[in-house]
PDB file of N, CA and C in Angstrom:
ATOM      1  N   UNK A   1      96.926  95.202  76.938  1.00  0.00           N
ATOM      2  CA  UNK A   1      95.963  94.280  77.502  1.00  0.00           C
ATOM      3  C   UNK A   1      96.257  92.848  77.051  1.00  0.00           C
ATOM      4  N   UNK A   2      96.584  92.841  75.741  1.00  0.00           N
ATOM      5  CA  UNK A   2      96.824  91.218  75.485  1.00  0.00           C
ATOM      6  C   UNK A   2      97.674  90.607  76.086  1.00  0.00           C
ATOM      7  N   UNK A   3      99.424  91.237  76.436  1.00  0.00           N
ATOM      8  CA  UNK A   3     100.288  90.725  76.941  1.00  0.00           C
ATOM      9  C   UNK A   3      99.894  90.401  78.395  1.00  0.00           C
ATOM     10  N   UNK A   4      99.300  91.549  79.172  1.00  0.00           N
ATOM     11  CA  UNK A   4      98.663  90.759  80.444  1.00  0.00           C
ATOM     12  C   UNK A   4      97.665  89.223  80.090  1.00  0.00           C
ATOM     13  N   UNK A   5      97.124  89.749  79.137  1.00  0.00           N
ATOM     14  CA  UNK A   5      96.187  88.458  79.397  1.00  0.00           C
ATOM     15  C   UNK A   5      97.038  87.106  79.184  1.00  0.00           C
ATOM     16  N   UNK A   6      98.381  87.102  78.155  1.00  0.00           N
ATOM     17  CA  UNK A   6      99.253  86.387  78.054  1.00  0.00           C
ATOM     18  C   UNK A   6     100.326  85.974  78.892  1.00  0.00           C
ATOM     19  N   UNK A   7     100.333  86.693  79.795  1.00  0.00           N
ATOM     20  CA  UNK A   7     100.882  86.492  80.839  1.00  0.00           C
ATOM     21  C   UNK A   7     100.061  85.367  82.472  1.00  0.00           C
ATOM     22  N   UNK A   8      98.856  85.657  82.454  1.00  0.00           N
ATOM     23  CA  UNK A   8      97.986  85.430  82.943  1.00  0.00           C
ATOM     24  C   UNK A   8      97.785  83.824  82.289  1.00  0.00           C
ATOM     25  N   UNK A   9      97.776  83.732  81.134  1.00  0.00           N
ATOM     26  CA  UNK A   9      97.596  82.323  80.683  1.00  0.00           C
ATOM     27  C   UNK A   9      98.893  81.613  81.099  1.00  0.00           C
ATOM     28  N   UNK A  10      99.981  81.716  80.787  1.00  0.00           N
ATOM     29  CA  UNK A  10     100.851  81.254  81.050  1.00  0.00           C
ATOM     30  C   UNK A  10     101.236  81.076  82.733  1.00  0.00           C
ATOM     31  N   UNK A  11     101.042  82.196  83.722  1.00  0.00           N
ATOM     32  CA  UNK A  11     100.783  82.031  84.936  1.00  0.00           C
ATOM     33  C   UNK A  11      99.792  80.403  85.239  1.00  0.00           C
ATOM     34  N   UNK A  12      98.837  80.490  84.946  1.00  0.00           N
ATOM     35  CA  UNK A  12      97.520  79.690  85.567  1.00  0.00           C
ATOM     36  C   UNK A  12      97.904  78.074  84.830  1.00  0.00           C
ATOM     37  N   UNK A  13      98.593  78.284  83.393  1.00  0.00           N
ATOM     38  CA  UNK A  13      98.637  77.054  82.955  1.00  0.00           C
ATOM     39  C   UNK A  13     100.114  76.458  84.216  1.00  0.00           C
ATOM     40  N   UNK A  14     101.206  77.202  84.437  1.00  0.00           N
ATOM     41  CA  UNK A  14     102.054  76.608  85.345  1.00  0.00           C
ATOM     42  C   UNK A  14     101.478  76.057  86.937  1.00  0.00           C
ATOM     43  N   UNK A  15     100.763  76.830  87.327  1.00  0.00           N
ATOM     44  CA  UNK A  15      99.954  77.149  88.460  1.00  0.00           C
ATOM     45  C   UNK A  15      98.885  75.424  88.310  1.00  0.00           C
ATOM     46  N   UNK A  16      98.462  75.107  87.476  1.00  0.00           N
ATOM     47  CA  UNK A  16      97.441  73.937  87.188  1.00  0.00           C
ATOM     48  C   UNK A  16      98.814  73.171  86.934  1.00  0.00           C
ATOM     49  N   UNK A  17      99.447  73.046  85.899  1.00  0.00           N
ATOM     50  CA  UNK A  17     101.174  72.090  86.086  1.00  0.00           C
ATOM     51  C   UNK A  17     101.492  71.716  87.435  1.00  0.00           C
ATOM     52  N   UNK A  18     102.135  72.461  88.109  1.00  0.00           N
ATOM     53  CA  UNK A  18     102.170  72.104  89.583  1.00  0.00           C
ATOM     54  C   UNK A  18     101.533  71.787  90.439  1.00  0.00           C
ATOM     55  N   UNK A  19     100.214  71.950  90.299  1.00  0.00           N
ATOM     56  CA  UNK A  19      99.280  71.352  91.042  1.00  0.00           C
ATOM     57  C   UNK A  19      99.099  71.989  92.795  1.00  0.00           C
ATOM     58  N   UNK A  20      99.225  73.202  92.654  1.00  0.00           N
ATOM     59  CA  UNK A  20      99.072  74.164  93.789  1.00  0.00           C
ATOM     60  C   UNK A  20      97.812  74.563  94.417  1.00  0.00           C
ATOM     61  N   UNK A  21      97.779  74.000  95.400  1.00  0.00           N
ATOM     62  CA  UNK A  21      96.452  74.511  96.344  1.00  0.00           C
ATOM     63  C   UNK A  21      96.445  75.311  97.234  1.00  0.00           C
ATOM     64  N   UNK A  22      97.561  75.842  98.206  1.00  0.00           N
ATOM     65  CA  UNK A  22      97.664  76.659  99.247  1.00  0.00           C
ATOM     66  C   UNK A  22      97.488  78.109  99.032  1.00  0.00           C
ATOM     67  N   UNK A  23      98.165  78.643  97.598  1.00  0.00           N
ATOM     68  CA  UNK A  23      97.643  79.907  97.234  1.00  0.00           C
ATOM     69  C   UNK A  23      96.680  79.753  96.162  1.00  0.00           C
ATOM     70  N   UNK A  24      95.968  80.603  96.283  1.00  0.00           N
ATOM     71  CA  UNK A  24      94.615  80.744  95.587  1.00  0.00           C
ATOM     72  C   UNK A  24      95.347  81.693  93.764  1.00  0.00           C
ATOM     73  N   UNK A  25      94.699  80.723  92.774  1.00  0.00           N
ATOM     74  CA  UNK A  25      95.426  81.837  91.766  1.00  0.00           C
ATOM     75  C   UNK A  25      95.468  83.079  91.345  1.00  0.00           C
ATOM     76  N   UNK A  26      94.520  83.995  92.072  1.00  0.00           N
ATOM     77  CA  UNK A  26      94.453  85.328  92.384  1.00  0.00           C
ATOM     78  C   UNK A  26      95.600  86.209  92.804  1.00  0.00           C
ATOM     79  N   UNK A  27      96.112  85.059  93.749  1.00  0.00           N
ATOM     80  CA  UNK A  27      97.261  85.780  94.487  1.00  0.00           C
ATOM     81  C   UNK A  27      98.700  85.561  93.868  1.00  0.00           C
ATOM     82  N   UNK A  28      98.171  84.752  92.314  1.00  0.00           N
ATOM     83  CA  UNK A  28     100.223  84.790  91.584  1.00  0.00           C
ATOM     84  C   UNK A  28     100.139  85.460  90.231  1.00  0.00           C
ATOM     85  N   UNK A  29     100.780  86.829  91.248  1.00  0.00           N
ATOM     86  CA  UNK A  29     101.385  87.861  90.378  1.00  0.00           C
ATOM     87  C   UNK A  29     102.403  88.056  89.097  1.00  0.00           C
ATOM     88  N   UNK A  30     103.450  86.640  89.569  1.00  0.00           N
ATOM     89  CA  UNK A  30     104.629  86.803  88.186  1.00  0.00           C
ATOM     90  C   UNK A  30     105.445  85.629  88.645  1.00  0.00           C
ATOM     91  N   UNK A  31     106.247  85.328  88.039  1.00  0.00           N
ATOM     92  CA  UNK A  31     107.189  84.173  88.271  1.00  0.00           C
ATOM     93  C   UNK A  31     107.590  83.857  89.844  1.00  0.00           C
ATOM     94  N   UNK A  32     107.945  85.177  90.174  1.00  0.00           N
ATOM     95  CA  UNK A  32     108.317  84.953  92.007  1.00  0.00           C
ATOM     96  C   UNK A  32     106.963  84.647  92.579  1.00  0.00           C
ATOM     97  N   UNK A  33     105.820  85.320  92.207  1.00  0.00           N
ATOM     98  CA  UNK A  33     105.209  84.479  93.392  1.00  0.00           C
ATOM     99  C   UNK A  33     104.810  82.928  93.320  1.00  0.00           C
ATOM    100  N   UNK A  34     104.675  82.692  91.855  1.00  0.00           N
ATOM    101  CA  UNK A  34     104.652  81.400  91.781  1.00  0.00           C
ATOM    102  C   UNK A  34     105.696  80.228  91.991  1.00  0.00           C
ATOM    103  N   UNK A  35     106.858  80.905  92.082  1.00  0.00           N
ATOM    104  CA  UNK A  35     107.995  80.117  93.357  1.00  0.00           C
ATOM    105  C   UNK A  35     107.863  80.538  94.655  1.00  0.00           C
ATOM    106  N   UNK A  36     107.443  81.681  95.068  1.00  0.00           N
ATOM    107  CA  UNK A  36     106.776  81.554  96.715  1.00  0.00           C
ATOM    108  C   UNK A  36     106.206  80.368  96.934  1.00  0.00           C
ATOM    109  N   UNK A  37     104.968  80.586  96.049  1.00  0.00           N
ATOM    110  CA  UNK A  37     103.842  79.765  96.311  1.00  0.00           C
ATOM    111  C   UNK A  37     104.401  78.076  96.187  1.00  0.00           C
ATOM    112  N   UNK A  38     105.386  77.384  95.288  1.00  0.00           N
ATOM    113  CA  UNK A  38     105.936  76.243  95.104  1.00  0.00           C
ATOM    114  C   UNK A  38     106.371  76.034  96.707  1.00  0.00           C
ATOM    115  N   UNK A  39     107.399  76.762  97.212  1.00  0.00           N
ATOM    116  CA  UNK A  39     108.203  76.915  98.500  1.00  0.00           C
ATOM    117  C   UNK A  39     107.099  76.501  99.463  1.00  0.00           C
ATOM    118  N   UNK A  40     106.009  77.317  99.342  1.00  0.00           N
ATOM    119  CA  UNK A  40     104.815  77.053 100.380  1.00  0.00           C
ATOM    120  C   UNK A  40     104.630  75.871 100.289  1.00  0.00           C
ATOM    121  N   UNK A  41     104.247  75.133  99.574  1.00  0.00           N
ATOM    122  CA  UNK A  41     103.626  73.747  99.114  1.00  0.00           C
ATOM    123  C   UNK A  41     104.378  72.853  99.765  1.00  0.00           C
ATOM    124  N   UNK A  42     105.654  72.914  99.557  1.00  0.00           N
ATOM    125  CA  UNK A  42     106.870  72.144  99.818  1.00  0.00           C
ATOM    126  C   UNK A  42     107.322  72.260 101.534  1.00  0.00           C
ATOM    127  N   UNK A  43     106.618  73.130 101.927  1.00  0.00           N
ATOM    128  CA  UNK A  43     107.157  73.271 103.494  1.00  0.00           C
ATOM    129  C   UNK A  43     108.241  74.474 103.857  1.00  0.00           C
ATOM    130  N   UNK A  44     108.753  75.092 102.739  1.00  0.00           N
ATOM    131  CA  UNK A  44     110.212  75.665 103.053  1.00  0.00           C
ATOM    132  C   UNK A  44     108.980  77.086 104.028  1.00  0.00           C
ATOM    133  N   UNK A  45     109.753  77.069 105.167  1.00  0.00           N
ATOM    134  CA  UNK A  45     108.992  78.175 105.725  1.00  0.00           C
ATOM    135  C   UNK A  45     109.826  79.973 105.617  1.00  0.00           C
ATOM    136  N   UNK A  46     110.105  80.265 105.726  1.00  0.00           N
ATOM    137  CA  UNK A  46     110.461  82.155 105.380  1.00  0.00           C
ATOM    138  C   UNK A  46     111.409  82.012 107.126  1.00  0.00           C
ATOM    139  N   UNK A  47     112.511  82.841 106.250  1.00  0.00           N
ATOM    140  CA  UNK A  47     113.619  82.671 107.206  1.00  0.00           C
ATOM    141  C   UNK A  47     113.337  83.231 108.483  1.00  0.00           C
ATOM    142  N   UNK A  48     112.332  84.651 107.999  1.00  0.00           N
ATOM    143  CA  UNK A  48     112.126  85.470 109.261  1.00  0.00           C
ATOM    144  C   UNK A  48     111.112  85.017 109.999  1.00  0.00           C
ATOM    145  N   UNK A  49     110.487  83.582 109.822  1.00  0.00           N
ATOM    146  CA  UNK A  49     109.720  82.948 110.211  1.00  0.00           C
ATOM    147  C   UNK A  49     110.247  82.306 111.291  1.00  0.00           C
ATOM    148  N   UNK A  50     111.743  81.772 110.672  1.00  0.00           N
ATOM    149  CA  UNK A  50     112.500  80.817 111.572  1.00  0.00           C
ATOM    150  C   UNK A  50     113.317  81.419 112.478  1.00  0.00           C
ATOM    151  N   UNK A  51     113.694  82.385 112.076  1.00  0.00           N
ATOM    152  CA  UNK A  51     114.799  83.448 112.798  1.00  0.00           C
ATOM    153  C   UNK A  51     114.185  84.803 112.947  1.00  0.00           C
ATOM    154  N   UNK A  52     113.022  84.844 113.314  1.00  0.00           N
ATOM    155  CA  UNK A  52     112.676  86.324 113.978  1.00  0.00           C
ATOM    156  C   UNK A  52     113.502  86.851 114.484  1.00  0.00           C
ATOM    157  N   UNK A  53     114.463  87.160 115.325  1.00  0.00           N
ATOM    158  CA  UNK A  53     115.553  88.178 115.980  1.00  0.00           C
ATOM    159  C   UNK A  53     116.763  88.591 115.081  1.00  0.00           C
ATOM    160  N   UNK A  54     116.620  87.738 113.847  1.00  0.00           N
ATOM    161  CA  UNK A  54     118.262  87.937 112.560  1.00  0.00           C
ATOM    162  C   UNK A  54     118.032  89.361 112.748  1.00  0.00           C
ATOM    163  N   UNK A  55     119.172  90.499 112.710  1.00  0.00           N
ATOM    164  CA  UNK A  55     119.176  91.558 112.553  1.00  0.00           C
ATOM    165  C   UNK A  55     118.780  91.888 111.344  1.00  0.00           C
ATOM    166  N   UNK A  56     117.608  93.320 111.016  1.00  0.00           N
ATOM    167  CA  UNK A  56     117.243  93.392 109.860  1.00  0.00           C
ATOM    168  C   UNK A  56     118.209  94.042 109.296  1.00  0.00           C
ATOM    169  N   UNK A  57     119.227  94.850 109.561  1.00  0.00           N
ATOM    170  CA  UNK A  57     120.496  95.639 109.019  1.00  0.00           C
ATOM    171  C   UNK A  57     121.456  94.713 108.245  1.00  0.00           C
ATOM    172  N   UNK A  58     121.429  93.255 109.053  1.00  0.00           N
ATOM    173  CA  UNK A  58     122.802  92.716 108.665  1.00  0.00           C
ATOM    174  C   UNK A  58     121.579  92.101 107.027  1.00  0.00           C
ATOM    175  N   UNK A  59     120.294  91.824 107.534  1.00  0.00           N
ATOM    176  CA  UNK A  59     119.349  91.163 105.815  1.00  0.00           C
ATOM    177  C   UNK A  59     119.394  92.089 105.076  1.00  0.00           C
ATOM    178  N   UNK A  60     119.660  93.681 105.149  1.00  0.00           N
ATOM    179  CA  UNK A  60     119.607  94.784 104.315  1.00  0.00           C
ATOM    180  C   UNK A  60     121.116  94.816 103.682  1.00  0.00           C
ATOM    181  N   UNK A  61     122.095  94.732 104.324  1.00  0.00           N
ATOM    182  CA  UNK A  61     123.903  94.448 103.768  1.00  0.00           C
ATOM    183  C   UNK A  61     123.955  93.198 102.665  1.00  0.00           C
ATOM    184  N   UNK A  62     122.783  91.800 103.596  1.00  0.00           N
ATOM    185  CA  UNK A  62     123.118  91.097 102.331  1.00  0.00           C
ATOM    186  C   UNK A  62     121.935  90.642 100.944  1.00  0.00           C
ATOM    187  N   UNK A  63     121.133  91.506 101.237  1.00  0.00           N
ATOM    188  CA  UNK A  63     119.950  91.471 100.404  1.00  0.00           C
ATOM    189  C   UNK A  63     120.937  92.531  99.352  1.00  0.00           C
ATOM    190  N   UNK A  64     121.122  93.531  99.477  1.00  0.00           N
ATOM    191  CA  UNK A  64     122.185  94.922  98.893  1.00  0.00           C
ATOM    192  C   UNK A  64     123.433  94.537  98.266  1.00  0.00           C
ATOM    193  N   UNK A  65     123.759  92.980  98.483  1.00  0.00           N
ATOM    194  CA  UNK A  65     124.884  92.881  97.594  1.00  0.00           C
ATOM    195  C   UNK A  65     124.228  91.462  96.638  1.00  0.00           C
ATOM    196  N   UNK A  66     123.209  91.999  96.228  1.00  0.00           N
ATOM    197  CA  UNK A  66     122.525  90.886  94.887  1.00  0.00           C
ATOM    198  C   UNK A  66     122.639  92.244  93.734  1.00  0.00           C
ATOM    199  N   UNK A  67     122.576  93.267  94.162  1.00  0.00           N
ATOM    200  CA  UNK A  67     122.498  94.528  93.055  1.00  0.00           C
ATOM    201  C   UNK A  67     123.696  95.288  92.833  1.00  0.00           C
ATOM    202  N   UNK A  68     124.013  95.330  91.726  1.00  0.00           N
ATOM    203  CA  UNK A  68     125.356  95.595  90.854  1.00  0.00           C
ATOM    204  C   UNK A  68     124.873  97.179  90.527  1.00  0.00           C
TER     205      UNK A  68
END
């Protein structure tokens, strides 16, 4: 329980650092979402946002070669 709660502090104190309004701090789970949530802020929109038709096979070949 403590390390969550230590985790949680450290979340909310970065989360107030950056000065993030679009996600609510409920919704940042761990380091990635709180770079989602930066990305959001900033405009970067989600690829499959931009490129709905990218084949999901060819994002599964290169998502699959980040893991050793």
């Amino acid at each position: 329980m403590q390390v969550t709660w230590e985790c949680y502090e450290r979340l909310a104190g970065d989360y107030a650092r950056y000065g993030l309004t679009q996600t609510p701090l409920h919704r940042i789970y761990s380091e990635a979402s709180l770079g989602k949530a930066c990305l959001r802020e900033m405009g970067v929109r989600p690829r499959r946002e931009l490129q709905p038709d990218f084949p999901s096979e060819l994002i599964g070949i290169i998502l699959s070669s980040y893991y050793y």
